[in-house]
C-alpha atoms as a PDB file:
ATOM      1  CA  UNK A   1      20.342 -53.450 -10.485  1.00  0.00           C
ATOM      2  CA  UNK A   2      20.534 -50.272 -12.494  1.00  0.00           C
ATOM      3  CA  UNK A   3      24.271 -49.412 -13.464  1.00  0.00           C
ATOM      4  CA  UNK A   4      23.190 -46.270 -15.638  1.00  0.00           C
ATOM      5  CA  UNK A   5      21.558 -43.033 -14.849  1.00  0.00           C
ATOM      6  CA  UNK A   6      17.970 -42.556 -16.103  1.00  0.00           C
ATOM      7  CA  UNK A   7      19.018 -39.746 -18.636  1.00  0.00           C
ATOM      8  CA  UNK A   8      20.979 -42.446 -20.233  1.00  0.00           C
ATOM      9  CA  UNK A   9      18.089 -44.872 -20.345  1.00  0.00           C
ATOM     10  CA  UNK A  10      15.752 -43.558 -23.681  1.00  0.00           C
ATOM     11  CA  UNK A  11      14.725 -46.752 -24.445  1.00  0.00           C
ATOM     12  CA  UNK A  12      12.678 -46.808 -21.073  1.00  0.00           C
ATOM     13  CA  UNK A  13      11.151 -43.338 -21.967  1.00  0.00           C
ATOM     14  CA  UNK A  14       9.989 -44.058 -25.093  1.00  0.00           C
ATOM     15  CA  UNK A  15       8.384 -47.366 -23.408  1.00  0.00           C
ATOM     16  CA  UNK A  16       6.427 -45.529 -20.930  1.00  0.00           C
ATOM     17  CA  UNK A  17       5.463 -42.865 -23.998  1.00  0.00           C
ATOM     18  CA  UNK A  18       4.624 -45.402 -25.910  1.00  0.00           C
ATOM     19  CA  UNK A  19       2.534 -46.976 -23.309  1.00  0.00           C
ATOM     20  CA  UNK A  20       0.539 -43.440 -22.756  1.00  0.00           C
ATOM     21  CA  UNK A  21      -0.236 -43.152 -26.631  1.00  0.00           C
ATOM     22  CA  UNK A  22      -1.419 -47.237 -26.053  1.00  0.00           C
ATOM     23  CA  UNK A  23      -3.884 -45.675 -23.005  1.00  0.00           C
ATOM     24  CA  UNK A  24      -5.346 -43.044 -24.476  1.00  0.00           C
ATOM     25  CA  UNK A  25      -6.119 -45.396 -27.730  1.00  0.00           C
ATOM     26  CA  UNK A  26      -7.974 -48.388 -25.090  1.00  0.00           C
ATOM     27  CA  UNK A  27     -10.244 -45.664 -23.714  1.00  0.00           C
ATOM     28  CA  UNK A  28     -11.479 -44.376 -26.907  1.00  0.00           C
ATOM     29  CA  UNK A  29     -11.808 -47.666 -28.606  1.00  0.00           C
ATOM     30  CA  UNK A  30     -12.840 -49.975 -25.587  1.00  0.00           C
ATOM     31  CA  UNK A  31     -13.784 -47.391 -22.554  1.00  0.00           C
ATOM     32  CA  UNK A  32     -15.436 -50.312 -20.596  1.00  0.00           C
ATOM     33  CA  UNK A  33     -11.782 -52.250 -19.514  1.00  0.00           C
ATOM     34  CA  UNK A  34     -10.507 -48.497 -18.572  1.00  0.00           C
ATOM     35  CA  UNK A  35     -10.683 -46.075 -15.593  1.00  0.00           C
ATOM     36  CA  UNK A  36     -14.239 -44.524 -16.273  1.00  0.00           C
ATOM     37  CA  UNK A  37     -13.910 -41.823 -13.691  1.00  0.00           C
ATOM     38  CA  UNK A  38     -11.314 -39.856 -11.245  1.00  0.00           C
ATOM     39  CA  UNK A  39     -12.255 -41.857  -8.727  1.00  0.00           C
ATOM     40  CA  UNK A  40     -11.559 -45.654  -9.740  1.00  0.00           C
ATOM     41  CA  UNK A  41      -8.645 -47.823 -10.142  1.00  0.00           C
ATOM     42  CA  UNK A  42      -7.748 -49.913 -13.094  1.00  0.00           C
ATOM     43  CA  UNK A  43      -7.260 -53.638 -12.722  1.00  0.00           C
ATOM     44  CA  UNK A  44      -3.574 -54.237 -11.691  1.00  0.00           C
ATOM     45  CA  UNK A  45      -1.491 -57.258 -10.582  1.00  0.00           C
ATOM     46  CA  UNK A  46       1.778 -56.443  -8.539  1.00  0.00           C
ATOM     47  CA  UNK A  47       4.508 -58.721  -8.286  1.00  0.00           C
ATOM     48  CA  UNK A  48       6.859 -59.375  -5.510  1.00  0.00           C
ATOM     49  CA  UNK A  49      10.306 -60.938  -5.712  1.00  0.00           C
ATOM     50  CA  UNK A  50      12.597 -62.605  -3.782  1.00  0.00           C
ATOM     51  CA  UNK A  51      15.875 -61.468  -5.548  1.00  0.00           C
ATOM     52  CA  UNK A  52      16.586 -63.456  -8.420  1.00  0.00           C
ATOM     53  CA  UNK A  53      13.134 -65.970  -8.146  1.00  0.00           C
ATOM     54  CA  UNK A  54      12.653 -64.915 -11.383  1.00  0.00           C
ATOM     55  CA  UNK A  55       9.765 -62.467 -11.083  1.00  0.00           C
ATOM     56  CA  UNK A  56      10.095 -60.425 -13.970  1.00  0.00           C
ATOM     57  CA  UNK A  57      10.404 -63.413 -16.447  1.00  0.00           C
ATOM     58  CA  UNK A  58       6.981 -64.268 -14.681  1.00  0.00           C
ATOM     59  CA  UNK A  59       5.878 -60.553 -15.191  1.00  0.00           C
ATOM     60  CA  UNK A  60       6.688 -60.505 -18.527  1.00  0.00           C
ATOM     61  CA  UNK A  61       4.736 -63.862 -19.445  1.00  0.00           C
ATOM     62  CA  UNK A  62       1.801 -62.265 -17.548  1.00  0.00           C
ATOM     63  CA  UNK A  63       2.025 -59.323 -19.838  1.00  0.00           C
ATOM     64  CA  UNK A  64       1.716 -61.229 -22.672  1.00  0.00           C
ATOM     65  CA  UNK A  65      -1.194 -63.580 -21.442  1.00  0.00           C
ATOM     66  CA  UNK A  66      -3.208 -60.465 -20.661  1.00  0.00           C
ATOM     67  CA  UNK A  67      -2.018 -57.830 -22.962  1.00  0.00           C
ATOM     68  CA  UNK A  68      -1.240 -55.327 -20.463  1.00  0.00           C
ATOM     69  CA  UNK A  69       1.817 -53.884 -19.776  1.00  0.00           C
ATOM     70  CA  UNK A  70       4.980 -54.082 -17.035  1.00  0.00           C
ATOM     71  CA  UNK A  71       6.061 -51.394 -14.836  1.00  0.00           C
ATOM     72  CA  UNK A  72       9.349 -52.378 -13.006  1.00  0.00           C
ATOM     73  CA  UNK A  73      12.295 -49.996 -14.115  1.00  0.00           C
ATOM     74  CA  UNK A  74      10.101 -47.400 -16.064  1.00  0.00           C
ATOM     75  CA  UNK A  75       8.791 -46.696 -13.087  1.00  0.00           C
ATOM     76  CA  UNK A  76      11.937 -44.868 -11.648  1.00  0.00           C
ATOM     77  CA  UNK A  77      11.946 -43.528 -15.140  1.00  0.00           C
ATOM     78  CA  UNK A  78       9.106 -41.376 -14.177  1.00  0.00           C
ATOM     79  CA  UNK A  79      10.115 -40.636 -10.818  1.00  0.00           C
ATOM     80  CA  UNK A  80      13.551 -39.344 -12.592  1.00  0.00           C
ATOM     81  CA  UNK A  81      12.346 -36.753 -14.946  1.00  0.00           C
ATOM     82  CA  UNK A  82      11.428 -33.194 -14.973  1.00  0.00           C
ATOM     83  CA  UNK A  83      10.053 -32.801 -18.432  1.00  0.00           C
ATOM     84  CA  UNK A  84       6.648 -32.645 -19.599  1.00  0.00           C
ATOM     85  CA  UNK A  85       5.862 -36.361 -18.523  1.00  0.00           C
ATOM     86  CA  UNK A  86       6.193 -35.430 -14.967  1.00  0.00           C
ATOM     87  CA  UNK A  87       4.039 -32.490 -15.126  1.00  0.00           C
ATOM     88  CA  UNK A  88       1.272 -34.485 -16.597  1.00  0.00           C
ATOM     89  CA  UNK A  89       1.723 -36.530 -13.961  1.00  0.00           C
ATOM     90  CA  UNK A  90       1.076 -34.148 -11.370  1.00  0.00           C
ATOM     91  CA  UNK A  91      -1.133 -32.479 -13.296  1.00  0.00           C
ATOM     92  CA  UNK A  92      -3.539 -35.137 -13.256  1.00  0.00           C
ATOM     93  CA  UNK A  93      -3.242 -36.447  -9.492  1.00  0.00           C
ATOM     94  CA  UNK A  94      -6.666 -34.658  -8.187  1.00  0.00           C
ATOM     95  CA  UNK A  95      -7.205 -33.564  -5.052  1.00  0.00           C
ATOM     96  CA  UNK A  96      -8.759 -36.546  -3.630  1.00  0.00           C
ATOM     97  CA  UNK A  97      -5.511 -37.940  -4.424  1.00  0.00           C
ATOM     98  CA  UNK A  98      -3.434 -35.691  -2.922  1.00  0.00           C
ATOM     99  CA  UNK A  99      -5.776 -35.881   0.147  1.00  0.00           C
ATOM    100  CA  UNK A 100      -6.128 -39.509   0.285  1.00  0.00           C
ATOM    101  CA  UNK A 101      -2.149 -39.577  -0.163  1.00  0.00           C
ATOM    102  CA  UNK A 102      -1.492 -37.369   2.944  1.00  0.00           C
ATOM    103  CA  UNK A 103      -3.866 -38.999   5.584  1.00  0.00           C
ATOM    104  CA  UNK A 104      -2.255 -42.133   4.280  1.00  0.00           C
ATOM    105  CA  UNK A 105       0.580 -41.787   4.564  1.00  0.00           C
ATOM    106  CA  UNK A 106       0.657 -39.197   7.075  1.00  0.00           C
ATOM    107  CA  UNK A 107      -0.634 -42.021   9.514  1.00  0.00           C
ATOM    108  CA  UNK A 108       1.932 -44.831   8.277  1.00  0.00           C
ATOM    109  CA  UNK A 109       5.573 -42.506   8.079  1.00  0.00           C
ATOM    110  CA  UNK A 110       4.387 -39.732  10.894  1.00  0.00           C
ATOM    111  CA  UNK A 111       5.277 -37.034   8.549  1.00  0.00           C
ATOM    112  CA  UNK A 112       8.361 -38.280   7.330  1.00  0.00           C
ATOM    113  CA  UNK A 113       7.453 -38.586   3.903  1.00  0.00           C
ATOM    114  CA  UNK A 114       7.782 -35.113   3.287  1.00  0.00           C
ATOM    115  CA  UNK A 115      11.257 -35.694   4.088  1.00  0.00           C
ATOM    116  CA  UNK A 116      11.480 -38.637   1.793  1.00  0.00           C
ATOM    117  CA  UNK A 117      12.089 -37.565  -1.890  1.00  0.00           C
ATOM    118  CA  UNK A 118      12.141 -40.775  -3.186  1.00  0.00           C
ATOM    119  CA  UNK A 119       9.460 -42.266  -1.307  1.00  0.00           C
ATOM    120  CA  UNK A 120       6.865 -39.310  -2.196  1.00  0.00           C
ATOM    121  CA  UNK A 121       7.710 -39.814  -5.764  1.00  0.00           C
ATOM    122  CA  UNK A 122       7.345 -43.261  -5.602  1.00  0.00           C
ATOM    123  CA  UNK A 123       3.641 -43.232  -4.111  1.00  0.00           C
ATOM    124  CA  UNK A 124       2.704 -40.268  -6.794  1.00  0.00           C
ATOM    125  CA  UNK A 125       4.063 -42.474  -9.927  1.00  0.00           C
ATOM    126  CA  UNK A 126       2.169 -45.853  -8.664  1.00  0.00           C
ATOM    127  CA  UNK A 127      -1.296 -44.017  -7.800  1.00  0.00           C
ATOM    128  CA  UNK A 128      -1.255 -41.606 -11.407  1.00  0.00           C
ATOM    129  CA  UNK A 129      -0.327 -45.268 -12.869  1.00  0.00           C
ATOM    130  CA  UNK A 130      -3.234 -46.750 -11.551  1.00  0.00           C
ATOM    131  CA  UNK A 131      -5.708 -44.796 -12.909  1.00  0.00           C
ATOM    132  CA  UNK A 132      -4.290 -44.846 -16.071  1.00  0.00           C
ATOM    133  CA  UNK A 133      -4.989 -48.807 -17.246  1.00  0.00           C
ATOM    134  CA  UNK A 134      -4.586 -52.435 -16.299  1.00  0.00           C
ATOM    135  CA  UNK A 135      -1.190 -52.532 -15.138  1.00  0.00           C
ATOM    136  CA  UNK A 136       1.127 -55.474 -13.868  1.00  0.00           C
ATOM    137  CA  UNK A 137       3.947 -53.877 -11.268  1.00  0.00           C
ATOM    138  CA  UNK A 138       7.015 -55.510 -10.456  1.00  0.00           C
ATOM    139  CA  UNK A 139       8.636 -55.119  -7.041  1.00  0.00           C
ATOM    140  CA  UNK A 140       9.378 -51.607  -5.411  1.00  0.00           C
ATOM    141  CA  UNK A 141       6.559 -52.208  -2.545  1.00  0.00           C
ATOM    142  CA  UNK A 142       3.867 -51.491  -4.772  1.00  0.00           C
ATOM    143  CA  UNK A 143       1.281 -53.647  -3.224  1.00  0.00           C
ATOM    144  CA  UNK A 144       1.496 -51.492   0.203  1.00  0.00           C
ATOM    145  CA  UNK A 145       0.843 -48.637  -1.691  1.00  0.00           C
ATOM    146  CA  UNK A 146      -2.350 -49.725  -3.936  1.00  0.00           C
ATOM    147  CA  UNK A 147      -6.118 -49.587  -2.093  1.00  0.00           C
ATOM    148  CA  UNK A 148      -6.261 -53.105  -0.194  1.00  0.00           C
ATOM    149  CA  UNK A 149      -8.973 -54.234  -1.914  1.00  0.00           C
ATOM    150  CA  UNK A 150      -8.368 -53.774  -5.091  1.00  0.00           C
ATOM    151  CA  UNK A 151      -6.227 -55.761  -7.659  1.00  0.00           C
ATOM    152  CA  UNK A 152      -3.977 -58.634  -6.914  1.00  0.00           C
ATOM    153  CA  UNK A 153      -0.943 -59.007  -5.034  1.00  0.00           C
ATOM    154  CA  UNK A 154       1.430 -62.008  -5.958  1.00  0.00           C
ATOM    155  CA  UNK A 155       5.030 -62.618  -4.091  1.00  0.00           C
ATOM    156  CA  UNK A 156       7.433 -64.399  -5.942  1.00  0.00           C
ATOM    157  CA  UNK A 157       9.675 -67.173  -3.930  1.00  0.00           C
ATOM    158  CA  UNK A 158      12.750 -69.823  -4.602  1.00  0.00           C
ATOM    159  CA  UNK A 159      15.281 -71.236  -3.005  1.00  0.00           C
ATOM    160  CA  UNK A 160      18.492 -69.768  -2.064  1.00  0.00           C
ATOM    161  CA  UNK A 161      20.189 -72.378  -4.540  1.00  0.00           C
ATOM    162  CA  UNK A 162      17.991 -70.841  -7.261  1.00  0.00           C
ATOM    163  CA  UNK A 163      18.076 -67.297  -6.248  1.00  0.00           C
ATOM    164  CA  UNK A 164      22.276 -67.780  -6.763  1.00  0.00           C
ATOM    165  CA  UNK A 165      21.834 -69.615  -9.836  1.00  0.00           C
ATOM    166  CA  UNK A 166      19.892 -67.012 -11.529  1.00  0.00           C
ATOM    167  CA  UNK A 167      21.802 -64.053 -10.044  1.00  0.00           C
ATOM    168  CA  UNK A 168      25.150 -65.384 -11.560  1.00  0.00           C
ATOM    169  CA  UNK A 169      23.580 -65.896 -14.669  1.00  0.00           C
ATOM    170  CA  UNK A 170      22.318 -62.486 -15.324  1.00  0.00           C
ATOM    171  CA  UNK A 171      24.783 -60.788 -13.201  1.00  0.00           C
ATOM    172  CA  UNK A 172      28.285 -62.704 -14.341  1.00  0.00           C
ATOM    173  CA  UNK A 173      29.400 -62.722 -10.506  1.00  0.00           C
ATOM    174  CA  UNK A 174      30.681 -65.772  -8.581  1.00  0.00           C
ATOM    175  CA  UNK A 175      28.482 -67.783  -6.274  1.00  0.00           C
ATOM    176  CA  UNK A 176      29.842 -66.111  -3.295  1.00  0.00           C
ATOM    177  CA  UNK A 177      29.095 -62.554  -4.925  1.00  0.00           C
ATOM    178  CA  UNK A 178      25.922 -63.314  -5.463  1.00  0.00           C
ATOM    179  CA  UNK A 179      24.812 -64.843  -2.052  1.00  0.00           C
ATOM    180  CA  UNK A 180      26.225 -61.600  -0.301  1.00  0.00           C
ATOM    181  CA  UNK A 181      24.410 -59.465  -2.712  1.00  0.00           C
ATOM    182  CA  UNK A 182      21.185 -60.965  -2.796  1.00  0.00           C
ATOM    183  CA  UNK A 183      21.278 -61.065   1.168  1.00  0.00           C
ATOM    184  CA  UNK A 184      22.207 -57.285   1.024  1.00  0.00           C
ATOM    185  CA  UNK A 185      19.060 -56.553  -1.825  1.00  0.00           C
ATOM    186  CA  UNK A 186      16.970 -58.442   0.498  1.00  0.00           C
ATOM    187  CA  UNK A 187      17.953 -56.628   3.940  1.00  0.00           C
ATOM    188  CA  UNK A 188      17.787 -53.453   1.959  1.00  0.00           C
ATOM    189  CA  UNK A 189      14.157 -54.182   1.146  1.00  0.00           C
ATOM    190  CA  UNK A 190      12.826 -55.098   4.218  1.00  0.00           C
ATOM    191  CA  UNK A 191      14.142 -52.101   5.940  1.00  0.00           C
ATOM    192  CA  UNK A 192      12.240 -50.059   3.464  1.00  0.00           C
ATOM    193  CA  UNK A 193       8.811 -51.954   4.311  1.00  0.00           C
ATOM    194  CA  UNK A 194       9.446 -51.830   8.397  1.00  0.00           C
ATOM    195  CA  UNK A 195      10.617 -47.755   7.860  1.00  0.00           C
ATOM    196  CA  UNK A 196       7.958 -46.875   5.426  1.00  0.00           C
ATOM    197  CA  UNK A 197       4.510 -48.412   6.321  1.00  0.00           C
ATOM    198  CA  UNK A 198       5.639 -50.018   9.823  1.00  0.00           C
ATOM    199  CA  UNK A 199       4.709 -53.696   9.232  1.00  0.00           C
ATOM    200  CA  UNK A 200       6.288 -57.170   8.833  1.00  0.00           C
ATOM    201  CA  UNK A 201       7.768 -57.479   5.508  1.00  0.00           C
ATOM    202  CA  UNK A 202       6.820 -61.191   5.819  1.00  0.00           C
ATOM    203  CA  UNK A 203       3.151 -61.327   7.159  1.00  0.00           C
ATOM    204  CA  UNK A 204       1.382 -63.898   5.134  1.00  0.00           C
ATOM    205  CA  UNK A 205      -1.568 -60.929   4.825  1.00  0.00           C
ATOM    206  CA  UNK A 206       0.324 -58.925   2.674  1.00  0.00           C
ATOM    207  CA  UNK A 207       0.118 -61.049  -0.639  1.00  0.00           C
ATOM    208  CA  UNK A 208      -3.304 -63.003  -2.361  1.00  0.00           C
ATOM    209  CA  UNK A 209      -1.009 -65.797  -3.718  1.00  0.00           C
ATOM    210  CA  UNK A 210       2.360 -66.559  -2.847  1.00  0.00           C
ATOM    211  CA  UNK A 211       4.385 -69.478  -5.181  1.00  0.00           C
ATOM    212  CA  UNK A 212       7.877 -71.118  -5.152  1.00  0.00           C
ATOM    213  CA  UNK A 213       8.887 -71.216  -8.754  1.00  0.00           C
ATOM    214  CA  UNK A 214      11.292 -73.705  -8.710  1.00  0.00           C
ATOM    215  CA  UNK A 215       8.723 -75.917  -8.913  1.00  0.00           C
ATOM    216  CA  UNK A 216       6.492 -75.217 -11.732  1.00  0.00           C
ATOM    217  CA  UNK A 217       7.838 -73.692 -14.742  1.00  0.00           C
ATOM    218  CA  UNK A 218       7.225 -70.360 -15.769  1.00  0.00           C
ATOM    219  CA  UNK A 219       4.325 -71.261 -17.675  1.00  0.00           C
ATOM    220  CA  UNK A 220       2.793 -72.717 -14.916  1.00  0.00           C
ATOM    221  CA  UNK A 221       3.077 -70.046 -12.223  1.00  0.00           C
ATOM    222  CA  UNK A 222       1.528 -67.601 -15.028  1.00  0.00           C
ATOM    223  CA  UNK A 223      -1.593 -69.980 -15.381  1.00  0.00           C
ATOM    224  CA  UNK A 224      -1.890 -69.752 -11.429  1.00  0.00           C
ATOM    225  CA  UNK A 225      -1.567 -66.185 -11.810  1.00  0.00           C
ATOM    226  CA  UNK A 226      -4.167 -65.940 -14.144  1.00  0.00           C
ATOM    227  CA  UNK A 227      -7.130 -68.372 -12.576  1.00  0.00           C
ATOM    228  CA  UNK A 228      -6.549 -66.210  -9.343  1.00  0.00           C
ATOM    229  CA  UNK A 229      -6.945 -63.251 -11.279  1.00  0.00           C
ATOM    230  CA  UNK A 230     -10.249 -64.745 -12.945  1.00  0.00           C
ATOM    231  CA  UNK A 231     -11.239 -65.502  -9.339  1.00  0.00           C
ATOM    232  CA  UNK A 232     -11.215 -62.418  -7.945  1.00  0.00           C
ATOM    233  CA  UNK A 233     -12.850 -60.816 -11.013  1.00  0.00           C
ATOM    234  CA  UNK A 234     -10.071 -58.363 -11.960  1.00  0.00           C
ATOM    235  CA  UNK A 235     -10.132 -59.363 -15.559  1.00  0.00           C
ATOM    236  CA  UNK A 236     -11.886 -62.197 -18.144  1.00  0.00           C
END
């Protein structure tokens, strides 16, 4: 959970700055693994987690398997600013994104999402993302908002022992703490799917692969990752 406001979070901005200057450097020097026109999507892989599974330790093995890089907090990063990043952004979301945005999501939140600040950022951040370069996204209901058949869509899963476990480690709360808060992350989450696109949070449809982590290590779940992503072509 975020206890600081974005405009105290540089390190995040130079990140995703960094990871721009890293973009425009793959197209020019290998313009075959990139987005080759306005139309197209790069490869991605987003990554749902159950809270404290241990997704982003998975993310961030990914990452370094396939040399691309994580979007999880940098992408509220975006969504936060009002400086020159953000007007690139917009900038470069065409028309037929704009259009293909609207009758969307028009359909899905009956016009609400003009009435949803954070929710119309959201969807602007992940689609300019996605045309940008191979991506891997971590949590925020990315995988609703990405074409269906594109990419791959991974969910995360452990036991409620595990989830605890991992939450007091990181977090430095008791047992009981966690439990409560991890039920409340999780409630929180699912009431954003069934408000925002209208479906069952827990459909076995929405995800390619779905694995339990606390049994295989880390390493393991990544090479899973990574044959399904050979499999359906997205990369290799």
């Amino acid at each position: 959970m975020l206890t600081k406001p974005m405009s105290e979070l540089p390190g995040l901005s130079r990140v995703i700055e960094k990871q721009m200057r890293n973009w425009e450097l793959g197209r020019a020097q290998r313009p075959d693994v990139f987005v080759t026109s306005q139309q197209d999507f790069a490869p991605f892989v987003t990554i749902a987690n159950v809270c404290g599974a241990g997704g982003n330790e998975v993310a961030q093995m990914l990452a370094e398997r396939l040399g691309w890089p994580v979007f999880d907090r940098e992408i509220l990063t975006l969504m936060a600013r009002d400086d020159d990043v953000r007007e690139s952004l917009y900038r470069s979301m065409d028309e037929r994104d704009l259009n293909w945005f609207e009758n969307v999501f028009r359909t899905l939140v009956q016009q609400e999402f003009r009435k949803n600040d954070y929710f119309h950022r959201l969807t602007q951040v992940v689609l300019w993302l996605a045309r940008q370069g191979p991506a891997i996204y971590v949590g925020r209901s990315v995988d609703l908002i990405m074409p269906k058949d594109k990419g791959l869509r991974v969910k995360v899963v452990a036991s409620m022992e595990r989830c605890v476990e991992n939450f007091v480690r990181f977090s430095n709360v008791s047992p009981e703490q966690a439990r409560r808060e991890i039920e409340r992350i999780e409630r929180e989450r699912r009431e954003f799917v069934e408000n925002h696109f209208h479906i069952d949070p827990y459909t076995a449809m929405r995800f390619d692969l779905q694995i339990r982590v606390d049994r295989f290590a880390t390493s393991q779940v990544v090479d899973m990752i990574t044959c399904a992503i050979i499999a359906r072509g997205i990369a290799y």
